[in-house]
Protein backbone atom coordinates (compact mmCIF):
# COMPACT_ATOMS: atom_id res chain seq x y z
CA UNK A 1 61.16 242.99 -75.23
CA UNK A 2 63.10 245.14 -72.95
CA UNK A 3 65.09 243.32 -69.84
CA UNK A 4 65.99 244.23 -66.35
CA UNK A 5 69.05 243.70 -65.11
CA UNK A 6 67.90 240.16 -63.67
CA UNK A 7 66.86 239.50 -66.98
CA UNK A 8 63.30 239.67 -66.02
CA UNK A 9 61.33 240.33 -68.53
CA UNK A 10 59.49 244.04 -68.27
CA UNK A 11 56.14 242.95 -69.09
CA UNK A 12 55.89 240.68 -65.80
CA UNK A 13 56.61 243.25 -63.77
CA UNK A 14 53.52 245.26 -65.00
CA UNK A 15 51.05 242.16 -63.43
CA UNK A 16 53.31 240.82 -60.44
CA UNK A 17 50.05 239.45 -59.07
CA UNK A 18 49.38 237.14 -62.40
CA UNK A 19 53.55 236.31 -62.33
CA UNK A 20 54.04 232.74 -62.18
CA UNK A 21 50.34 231.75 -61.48
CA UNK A 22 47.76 230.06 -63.68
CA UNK A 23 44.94 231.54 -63.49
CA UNK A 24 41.84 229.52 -65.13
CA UNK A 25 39.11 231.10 -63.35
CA UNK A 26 36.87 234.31 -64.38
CA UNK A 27 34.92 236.67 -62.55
CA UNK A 28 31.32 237.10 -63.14
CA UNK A 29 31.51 240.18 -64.45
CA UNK A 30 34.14 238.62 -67.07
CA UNK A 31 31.70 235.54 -67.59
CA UNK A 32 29.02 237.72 -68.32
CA UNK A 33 30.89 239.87 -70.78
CA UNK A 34 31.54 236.82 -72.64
CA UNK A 35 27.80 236.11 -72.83
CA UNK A 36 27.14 239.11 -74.61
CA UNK A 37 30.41 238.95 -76.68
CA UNK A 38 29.16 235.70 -77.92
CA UNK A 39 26.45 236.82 -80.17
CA UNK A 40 29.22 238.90 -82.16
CA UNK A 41 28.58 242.44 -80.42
CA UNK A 42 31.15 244.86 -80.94
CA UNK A 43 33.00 246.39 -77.25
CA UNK A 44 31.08 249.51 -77.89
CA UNK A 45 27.36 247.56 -78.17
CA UNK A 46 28.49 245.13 -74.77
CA UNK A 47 29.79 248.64 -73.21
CA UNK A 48 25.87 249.86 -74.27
CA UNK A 49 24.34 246.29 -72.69
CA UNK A 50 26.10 245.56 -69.88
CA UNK A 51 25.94 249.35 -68.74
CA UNK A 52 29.63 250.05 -68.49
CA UNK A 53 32.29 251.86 -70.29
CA UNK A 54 33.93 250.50 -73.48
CA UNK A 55 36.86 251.33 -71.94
CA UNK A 56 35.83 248.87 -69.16
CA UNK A 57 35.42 246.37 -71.75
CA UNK A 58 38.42 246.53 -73.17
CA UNK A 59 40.27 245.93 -70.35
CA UNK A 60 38.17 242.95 -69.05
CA UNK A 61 38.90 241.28 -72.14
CA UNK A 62 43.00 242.12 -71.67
CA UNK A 63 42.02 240.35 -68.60
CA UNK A 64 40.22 237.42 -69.82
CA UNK A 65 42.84 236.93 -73.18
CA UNK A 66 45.75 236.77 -70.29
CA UNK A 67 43.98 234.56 -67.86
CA UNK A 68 42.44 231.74 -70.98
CA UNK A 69 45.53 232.59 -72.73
CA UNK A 70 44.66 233.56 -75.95
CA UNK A 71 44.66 236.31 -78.49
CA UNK A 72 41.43 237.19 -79.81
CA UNK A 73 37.49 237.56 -78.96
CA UNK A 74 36.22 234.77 -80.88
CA UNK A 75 39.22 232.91 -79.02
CA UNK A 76 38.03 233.73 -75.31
CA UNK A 77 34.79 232.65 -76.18
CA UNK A 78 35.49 229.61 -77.80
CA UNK A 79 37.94 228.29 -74.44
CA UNK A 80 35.14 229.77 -72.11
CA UNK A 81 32.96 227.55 -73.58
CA UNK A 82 34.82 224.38 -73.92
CA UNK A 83 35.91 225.33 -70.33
CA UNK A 84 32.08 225.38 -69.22
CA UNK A 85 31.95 228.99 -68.02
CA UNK A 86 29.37 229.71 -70.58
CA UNK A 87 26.00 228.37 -70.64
């Protein structure tokens, strides 16, 4: 990982906003996307569901991997559920 001369790591500067904050809620358009992703649809069928972009998709779930801090669909689900964000 590449450095700054403060020795900052580069990838917090890209989210300043998330640096140094824990972030354990979602939005409800994340919560939702988790809903669907939880019967095992691919990003292209929740893009097709949910009326969005896949695209759009993919970057909610950056979002919700960075904010439940994890590393994989099945992953986000499983913490959003233990968490109680999914009914």
């Amino acid at each position: 990982m590449q450095k700054l001369k403060n020795n900052e790591p580069l990838q917090d500067l890209k989210k300043p906003h998330l640096k140094g904050r824990e972030i354990t809620s979602l939005t409800n358009r994340e919560i939702a996307l988790l809903d669907v992703m939880k019967c095992g649809y691919s990003y292209c069928q929740v893009a097709a569901i949910l009326a969005i972009s896949e695209r759009t998709v993919e970057t909610h779930m950056k979002n919700i991997f960075i904010k439940l801090s994890v590393h994989s669909r099945s992953a986000a689900v499983f913490q959003a559920q233990a968490r109680g964000m999914l009914s």
